[in-house]
C-alpha atoms as a PDB file:
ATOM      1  CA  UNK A   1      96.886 182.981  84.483  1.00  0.00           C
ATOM      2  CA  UNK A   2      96.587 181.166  87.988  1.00  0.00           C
ATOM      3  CA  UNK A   3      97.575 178.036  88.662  1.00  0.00           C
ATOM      4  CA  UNK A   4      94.698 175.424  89.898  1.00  0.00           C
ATOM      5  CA  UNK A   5      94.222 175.218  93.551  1.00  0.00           C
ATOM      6  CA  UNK A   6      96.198 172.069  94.681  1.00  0.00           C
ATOM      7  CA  UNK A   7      93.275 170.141  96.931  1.00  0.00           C
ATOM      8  CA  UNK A   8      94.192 166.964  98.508  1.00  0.00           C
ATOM      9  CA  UNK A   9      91.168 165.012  99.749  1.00  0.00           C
ATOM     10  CA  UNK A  10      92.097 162.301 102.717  1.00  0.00           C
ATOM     11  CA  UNK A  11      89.025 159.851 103.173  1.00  0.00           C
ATOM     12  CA  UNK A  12      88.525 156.037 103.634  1.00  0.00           C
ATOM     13  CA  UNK A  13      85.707 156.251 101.730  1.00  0.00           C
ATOM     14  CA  UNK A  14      86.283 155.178  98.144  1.00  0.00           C
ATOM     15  CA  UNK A  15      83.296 156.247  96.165  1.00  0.00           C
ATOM     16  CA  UNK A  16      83.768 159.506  98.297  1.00  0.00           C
ATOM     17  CA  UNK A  17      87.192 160.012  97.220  1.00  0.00           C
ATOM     18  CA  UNK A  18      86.499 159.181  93.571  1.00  0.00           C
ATOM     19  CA  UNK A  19      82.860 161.732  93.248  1.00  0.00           C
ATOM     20  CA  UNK A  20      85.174 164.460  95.377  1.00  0.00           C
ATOM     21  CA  UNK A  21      88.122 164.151  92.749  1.00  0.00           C
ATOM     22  CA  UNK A  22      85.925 164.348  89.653  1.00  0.00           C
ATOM     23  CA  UNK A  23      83.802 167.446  91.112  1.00  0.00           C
ATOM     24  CA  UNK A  24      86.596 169.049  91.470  1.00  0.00           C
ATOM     25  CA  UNK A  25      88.425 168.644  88.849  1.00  0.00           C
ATOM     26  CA  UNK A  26      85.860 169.365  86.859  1.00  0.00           C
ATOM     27  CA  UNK A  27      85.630 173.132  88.188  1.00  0.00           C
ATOM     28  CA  UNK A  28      89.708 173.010  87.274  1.00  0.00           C
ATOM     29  CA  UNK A  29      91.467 172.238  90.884  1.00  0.00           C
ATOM     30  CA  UNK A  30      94.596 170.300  90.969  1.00  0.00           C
ATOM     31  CA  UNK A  31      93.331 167.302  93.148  1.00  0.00           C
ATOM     32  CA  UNK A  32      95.126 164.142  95.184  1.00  0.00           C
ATOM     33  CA  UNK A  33      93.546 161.516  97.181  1.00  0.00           C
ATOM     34  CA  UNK A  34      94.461 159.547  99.841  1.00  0.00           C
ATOM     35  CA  UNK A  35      92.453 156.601 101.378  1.00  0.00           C
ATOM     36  CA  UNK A  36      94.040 156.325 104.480  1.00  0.00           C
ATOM     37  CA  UNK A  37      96.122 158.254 107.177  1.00  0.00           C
ATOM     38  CA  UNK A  38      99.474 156.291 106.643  1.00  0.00           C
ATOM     39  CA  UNK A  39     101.424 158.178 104.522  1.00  0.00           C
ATOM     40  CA  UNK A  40     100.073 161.269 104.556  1.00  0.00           C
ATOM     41  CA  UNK A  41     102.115 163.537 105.887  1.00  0.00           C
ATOM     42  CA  UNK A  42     104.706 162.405 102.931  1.00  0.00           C
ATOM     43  CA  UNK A  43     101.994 163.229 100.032  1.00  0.00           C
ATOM     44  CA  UNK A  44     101.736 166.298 101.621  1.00  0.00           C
ATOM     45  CA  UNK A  45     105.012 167.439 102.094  1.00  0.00           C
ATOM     46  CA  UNK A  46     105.748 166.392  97.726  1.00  0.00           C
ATOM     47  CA  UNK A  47     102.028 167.646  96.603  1.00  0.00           C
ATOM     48  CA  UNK A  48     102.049 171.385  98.554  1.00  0.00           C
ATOM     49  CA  UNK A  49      98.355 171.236  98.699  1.00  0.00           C
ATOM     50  CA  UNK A  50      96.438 174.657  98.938  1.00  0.00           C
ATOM     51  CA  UNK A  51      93.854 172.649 101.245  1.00  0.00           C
ATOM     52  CA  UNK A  52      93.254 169.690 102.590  1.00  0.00           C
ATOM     53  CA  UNK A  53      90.003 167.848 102.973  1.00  0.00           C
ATOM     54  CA  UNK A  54      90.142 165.968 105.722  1.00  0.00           C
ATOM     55  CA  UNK A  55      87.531 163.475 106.593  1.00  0.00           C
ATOM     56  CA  UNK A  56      86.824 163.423 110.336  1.00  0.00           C
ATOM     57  CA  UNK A  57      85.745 159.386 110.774  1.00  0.00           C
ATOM     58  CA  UNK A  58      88.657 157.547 109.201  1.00  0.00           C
ATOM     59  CA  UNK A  59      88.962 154.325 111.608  1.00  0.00           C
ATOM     60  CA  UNK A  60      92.679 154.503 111.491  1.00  0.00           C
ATOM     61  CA  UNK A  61      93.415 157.844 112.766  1.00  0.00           C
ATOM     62  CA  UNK A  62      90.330 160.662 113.154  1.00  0.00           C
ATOM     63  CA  UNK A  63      91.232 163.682 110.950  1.00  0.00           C
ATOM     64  CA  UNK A  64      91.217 165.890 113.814  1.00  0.00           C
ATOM     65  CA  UNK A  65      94.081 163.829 115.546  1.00  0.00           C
ATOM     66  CA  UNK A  66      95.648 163.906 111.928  1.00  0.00           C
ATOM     67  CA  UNK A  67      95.283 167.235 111.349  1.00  0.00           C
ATOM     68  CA  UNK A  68      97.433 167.931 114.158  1.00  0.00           C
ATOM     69  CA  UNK A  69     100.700 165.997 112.763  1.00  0.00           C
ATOM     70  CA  UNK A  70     100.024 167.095 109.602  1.00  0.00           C
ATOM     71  CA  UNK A  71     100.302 170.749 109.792  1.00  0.00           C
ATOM     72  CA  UNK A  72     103.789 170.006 111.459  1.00  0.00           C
ATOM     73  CA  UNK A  73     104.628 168.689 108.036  1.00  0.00           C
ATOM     74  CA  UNK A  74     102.775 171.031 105.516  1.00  0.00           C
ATOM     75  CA  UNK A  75     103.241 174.299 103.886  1.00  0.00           C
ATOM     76  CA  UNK A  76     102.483 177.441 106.237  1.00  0.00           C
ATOM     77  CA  UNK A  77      99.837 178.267 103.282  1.00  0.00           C
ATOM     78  CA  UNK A  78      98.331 175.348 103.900  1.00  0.00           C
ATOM     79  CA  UNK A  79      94.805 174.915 104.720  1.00  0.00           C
ATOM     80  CA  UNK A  80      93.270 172.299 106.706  1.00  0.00           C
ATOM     81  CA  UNK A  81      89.127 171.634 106.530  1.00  0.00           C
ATOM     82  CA  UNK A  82      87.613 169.001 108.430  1.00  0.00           C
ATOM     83  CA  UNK A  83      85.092 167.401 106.363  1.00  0.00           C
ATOM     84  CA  UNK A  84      82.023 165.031 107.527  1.00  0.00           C
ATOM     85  CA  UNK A  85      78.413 164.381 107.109  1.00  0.00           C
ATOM     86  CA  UNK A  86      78.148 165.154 110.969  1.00  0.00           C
ATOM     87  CA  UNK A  87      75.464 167.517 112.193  1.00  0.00           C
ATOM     88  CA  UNK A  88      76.796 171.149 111.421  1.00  0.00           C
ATOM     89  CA  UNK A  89      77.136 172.514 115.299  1.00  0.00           C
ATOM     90  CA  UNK A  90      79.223 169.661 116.100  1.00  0.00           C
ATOM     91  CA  UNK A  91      81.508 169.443 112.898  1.00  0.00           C
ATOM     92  CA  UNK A  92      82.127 173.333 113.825  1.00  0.00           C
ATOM     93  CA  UNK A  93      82.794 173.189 117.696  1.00  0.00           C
ATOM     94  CA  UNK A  94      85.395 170.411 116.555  1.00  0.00           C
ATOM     95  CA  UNK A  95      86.937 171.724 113.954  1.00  0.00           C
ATOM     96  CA  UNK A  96      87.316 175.108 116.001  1.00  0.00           C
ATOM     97  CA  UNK A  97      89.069 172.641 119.186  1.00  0.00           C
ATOM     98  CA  UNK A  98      91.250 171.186 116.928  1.00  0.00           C
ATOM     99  CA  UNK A  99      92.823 174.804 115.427  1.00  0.00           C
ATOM    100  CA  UNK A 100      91.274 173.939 111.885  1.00  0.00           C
ATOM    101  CA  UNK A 101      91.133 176.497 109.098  1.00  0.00           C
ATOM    102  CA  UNK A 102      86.865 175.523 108.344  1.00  0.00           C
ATOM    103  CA  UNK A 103      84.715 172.396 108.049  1.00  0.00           C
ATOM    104  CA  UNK A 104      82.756 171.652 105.436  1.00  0.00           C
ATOM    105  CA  UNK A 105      79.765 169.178 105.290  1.00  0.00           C
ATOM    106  CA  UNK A 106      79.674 166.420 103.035  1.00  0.00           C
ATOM    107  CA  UNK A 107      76.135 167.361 101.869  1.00  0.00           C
ATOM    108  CA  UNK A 108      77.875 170.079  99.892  1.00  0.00           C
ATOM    109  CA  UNK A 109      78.652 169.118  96.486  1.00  0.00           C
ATOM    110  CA  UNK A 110      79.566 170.591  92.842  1.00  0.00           C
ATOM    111  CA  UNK A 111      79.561 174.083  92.301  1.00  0.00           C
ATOM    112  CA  UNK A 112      79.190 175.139  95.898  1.00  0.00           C
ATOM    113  CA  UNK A 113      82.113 172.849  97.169  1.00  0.00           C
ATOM    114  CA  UNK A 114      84.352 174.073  94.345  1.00  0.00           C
ATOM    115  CA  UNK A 115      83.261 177.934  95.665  1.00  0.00           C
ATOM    116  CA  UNK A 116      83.752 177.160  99.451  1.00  0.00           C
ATOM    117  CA  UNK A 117      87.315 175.283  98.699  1.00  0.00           C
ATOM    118  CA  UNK A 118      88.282 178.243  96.304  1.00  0.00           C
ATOM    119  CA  UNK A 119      87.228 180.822  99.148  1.00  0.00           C
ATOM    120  CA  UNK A 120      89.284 178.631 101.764  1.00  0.00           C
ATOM    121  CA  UNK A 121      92.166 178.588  99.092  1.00  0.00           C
ATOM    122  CA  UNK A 122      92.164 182.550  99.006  1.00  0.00           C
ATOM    123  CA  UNK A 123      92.107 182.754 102.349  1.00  0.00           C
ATOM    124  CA  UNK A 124      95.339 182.078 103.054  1.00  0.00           C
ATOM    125  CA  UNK A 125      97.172 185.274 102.601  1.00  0.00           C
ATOM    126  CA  UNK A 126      97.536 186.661 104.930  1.00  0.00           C
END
């Protein structure tokens, strides 16, 4: 028996947050949200998330600027997506500048994001 994927989801976005944490759970991962930056690194460090969802347009601090501080903080195994509704080409050139482990768009939903997270998940050993 495996243990759920631990996902934590960062995103201002409430109703975001909330339909990210039910998909998911729903296909069995472990989930945590967080609706803002501050603090973050801490959840991370206690939860030992396999990814992290990171939404790119939190007002606060980007999630590409975030990113950075957090992987300081997080589990080598850790995987960091940067997730937005932006157009495709850009989400990718940015999450590629910023040293991110994928981007996902947040037009994918259900059983395709629970696939793509699991696949980012298993990607880590190595």
């Amino acid at each position: 028996m495996h243990d759920p994927v631990r996902v934590m989801i960062v995103d201002d976005d409430a109703s975001q947050l909330e339909l990210l944490d039910r998909s998911l759970r729903s296909h069995g991962f472990d989930v945590l949200t967080c609706n803002s930056p501050i603090g973050v690194t801490n959840l991370i460090c206690s939860f030992e998330p396999d990814v992290v969802l990171m939404d790119v347009n939190i007002p606060a601090l980007s999630g590409d600027r975030l990113l950075s501080i957090c992987r300081k903080w997080a589990p080598a195994s850790t995987r960091f997506v940067l997730f937005s509704s932006w157009d495709e080409t850009k989400l990718r050139g940015l999450a590629r500048s910023v040293g991110a482990d994928g981007y996902l768009s947040k037009s994918v939903t259900g059983l395709d994001l629970a696939t793509k997270v699991r696949a980012i998940a298993n990607s880590k050993s190595g």
